[in-house]
Protein backbone atom coordinates (compact mmCIF):
# COMPACT_ATOMS: atom_id res chain seq x y z
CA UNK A 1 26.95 115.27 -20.30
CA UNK A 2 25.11 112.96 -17.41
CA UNK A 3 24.64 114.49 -14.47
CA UNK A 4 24.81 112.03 -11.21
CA UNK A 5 24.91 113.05 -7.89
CA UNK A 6 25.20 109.38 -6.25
CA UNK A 7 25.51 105.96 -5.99
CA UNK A 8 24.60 102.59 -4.38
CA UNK A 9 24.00 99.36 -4.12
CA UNK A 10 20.37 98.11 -3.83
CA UNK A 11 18.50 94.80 -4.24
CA UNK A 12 15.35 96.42 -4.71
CA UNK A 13 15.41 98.65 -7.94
CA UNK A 14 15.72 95.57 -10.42
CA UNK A 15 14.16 92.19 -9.77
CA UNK A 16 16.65 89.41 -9.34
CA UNK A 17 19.53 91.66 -9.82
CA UNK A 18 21.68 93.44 -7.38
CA UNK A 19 22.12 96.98 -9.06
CA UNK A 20 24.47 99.08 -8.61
CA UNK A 21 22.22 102.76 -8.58
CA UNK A 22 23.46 105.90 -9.92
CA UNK A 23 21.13 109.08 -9.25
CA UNK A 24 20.98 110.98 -12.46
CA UNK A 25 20.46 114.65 -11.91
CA UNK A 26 18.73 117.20 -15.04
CA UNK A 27 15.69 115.75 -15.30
CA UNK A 28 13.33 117.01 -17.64
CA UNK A 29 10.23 116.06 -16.06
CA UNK A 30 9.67 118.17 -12.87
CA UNK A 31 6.74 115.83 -11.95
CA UNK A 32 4.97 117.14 -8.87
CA UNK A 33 5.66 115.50 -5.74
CA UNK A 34 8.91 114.03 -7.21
CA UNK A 35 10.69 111.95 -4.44
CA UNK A 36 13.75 113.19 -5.94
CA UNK A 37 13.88 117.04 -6.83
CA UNK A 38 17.17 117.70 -5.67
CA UNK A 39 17.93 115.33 -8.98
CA UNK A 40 16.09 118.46 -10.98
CA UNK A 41 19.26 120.64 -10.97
CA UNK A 42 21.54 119.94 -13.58
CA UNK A 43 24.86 119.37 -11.38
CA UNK A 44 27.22 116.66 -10.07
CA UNK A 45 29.79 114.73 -11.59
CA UNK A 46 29.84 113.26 -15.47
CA UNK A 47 29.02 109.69 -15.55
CA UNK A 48 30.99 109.23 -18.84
CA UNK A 49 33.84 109.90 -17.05
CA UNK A 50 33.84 108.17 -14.24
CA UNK A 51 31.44 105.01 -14.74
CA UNK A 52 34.28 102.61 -15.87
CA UNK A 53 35.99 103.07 -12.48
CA UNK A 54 33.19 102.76 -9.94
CA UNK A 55 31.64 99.77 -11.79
CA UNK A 56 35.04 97.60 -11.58
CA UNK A 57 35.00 98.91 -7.52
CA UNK A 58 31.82 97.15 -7.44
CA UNK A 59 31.96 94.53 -10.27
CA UNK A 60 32.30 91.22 -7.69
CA UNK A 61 28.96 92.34 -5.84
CA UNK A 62 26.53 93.66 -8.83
CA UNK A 63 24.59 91.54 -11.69
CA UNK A 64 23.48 95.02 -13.33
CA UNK A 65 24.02 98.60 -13.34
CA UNK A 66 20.70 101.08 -12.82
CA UNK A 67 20.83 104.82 -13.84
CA UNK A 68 18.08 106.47 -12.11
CA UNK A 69 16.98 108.80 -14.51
CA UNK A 70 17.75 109.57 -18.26
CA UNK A 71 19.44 113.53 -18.02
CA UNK A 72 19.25 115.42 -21.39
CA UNK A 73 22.16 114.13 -23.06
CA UNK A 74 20.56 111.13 -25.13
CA UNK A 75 23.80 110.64 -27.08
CA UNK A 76 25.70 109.90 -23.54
CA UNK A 77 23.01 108.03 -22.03
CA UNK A 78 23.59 105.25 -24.96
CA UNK A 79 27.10 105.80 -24.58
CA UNK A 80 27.15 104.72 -21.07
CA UNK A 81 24.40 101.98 -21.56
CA UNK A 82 27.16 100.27 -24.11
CA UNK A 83 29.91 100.93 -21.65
CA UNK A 84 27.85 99.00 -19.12
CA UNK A 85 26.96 95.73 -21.58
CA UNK A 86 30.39 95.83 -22.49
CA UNK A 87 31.56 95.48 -19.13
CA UNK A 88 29.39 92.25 -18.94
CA UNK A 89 26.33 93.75 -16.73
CA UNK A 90 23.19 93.97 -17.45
CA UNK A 91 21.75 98.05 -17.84
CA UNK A 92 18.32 99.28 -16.43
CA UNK A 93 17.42 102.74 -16.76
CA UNK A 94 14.25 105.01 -15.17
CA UNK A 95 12.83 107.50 -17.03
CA UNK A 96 9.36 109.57 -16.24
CA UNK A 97 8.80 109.57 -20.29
CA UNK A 98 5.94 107.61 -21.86
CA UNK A 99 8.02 106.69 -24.41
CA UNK A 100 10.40 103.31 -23.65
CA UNK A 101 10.69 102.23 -26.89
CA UNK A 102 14.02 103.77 -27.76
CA UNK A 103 15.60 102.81 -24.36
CA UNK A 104 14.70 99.48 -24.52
CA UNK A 105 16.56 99.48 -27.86
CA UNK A 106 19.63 99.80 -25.54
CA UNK A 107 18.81 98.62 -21.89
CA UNK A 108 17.77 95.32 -20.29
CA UNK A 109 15.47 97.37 -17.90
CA UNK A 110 13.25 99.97 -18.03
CA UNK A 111 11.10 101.57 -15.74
CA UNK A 112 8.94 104.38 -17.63
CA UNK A 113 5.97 106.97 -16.97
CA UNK A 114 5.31 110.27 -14.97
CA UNK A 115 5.50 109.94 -11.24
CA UNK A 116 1.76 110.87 -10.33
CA UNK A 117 1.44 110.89 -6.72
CA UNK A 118 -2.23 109.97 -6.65
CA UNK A 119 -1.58 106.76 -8.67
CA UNK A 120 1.19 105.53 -6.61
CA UNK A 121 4.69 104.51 -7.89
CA UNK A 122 5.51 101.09 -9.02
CA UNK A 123 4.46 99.01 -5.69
CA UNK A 124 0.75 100.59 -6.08
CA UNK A 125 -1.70 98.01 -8.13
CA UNK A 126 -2.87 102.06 -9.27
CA UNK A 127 0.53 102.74 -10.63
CA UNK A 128 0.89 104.74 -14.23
CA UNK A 129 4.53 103.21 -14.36
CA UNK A 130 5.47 100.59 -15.43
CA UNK A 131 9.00 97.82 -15.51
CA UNK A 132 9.54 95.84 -18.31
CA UNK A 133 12.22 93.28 -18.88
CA UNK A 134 13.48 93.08 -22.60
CA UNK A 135 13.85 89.14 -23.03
CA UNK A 136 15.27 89.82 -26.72
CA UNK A 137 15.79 92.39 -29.43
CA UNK A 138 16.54 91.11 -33.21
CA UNK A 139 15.77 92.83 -36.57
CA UNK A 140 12.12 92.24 -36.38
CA UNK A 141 12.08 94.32 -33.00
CA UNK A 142 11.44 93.56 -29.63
CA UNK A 143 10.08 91.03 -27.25
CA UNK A 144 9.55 91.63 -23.58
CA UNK A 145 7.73 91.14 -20.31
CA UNK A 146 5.72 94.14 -18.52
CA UNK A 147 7.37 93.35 -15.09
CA UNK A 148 5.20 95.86 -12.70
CA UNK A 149 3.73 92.89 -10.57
CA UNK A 150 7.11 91.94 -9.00
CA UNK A 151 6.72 94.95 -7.06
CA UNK A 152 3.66 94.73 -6.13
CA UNK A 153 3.03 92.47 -2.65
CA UNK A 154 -0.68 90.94 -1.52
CA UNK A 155 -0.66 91.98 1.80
């Protein structure tokens, strides 16, 4: 089951899109100083059964759907990053794992790494994390675009 305790719509999660946001709850990652730790517990409503709905409530306004966090529950994860495509939107997904590879296999988006509160999240040029933008996926893997810099303004 995924776990999300929220939703909205933001213009600043994905470059160029407007996203609707889901805040996935059960994270596995407990990194220290998470802005997030109420999204620790493993508690809300299941995605799975009501992403279908709240998408078409928003499906005039949004370019792309954004889960904010992966849960436990791998198996529904994919299953709601196909419900998504298949509902014509693009998917973006955060996750505080090193490891993007697999996601990328099934979302547009993804933001990966450990929130370390020294380095900064993604608008710090000392950032661990990292966006990329999957640009195309075909039997000899993937290509894609390390997207960080768009969040990151010269002041």
């Amino acid at each position: 089951m995924i776990y999300y305790q929220g939703y909205t719509v933001s213009f600043q999660e994905v470059p160029d899109e407007i996203s609707l946001v889901f805040e996935i709850a059960d994270c596995p990652y407990r990194c220290p100083g998470c802005h997030s730790p109420e999204l620790q517990q493993a508690y809300g409503r299941d995605l799975k059964i009501d992403i279908v709905s709240i998408i078409r409530q928003y499906a005039d306004a949004i370019t792309c759907v954004c889960l904010m966090g992966t849960g436990r529950d791998e198996k529904s994860l994919f299953a709601c990053a196909d419900v998504i495509h298949n509902l014509g939107f693009k998917a973006a997904v955060y996750t505080g794992s090193k490891h993007w590879g697999k996601l990328a296999k099934r979302f547009d988006y993804v933001k990966y790494g450990p929130y370390i509160e020294r380095l900064g999240g993604l608008d710090k040029p000392t950032t661990n994390q990292h966006m990329i933008k999957v640009l195309s996926r075909n039997i000899f893997g993937l290509t894609y675009e390390d997207i960080t810099y768009r969040f990151q303004t010269k002041k």
